[in-house]
PDB file of N, CA and C in Angstrom:
ATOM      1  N   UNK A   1     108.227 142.911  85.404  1.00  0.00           N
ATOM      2  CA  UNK A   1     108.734 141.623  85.906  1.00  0.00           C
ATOM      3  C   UNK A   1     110.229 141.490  85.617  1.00  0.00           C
ATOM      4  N   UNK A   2     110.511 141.750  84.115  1.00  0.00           N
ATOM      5  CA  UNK A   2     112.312 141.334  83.944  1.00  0.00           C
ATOM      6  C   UNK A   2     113.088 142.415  84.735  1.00  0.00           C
ATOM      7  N   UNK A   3     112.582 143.898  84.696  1.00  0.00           N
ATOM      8  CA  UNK A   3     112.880 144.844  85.120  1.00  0.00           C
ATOM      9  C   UNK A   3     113.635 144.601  87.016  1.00  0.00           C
ATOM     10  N   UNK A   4     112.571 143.819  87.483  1.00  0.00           N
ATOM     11  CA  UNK A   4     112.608 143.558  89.368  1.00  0.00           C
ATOM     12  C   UNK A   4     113.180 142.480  88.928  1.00  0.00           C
ATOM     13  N   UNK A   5     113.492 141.542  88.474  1.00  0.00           N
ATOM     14  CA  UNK A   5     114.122 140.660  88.257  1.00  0.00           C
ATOM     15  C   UNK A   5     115.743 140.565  88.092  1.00  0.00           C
ATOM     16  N   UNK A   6     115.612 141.832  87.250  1.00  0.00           N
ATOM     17  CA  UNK A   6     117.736 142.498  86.954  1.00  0.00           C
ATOM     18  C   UNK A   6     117.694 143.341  88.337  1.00  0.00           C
ATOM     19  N   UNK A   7     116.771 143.814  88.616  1.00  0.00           N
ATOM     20  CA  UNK A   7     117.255 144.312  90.022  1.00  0.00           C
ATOM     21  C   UNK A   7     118.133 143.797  91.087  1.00  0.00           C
ATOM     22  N   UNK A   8     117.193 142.502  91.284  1.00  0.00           N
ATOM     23  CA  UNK A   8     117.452 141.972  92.577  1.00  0.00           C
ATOM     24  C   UNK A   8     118.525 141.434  92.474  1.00  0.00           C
ATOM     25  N   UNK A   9     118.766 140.473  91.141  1.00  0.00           N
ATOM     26  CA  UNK A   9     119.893 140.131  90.874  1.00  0.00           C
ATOM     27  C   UNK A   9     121.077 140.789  90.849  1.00  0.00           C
ATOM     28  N   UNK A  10     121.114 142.307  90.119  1.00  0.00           N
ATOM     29  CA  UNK A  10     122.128 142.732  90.433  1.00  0.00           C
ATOM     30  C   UNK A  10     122.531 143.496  91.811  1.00  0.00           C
ATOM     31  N   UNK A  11     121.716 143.785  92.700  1.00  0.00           N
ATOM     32  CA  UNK A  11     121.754 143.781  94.521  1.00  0.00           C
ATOM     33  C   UNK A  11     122.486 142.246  94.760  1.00  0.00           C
ATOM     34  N   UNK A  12     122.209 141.266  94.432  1.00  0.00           N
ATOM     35  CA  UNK A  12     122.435 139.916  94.921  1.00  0.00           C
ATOM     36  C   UNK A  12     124.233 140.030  94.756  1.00  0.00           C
ATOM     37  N   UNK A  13     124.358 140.416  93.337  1.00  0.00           N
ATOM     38  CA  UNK A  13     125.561 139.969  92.740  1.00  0.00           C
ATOM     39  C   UNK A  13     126.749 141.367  93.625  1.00  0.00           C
ATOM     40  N   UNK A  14     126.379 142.540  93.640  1.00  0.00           N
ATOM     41  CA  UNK A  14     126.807 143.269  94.133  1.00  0.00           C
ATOM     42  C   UNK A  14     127.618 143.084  95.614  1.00  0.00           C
ATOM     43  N   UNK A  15     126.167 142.364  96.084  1.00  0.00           N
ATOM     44  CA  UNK A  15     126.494 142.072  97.902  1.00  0.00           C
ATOM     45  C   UNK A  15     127.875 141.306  97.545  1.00  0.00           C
ATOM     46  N   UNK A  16     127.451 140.346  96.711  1.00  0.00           N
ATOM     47  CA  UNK A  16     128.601 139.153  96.962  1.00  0.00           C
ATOM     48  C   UNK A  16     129.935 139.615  96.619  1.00  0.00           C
ATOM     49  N   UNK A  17     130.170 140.637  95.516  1.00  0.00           N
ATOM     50  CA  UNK A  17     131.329 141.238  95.213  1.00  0.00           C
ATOM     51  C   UNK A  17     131.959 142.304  96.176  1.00  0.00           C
ATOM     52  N   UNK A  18     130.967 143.442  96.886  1.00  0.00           N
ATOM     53  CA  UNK A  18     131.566 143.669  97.921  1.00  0.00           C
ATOM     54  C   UNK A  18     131.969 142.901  99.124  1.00  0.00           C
ATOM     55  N   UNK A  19     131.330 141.699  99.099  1.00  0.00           N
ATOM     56  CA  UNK A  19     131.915 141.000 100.507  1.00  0.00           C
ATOM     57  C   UNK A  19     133.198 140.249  99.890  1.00  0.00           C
ATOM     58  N   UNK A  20     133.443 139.939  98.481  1.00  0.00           N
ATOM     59  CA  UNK A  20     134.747 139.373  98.317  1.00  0.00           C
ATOM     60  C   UNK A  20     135.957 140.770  98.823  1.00  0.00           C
TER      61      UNK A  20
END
């Protein structure tokens, strides 16, 4: 669960930093 949890989040956070 925490494991898919840091995942997604860090996909989430990623997207947003490559689109800055």
């Amino acid at each position: 669960s925490k494991l898919t949890t840091n995942k997604v989040g860090w996909q989430h956070h990623n997207s947003r930093s490559k689109n800055v």
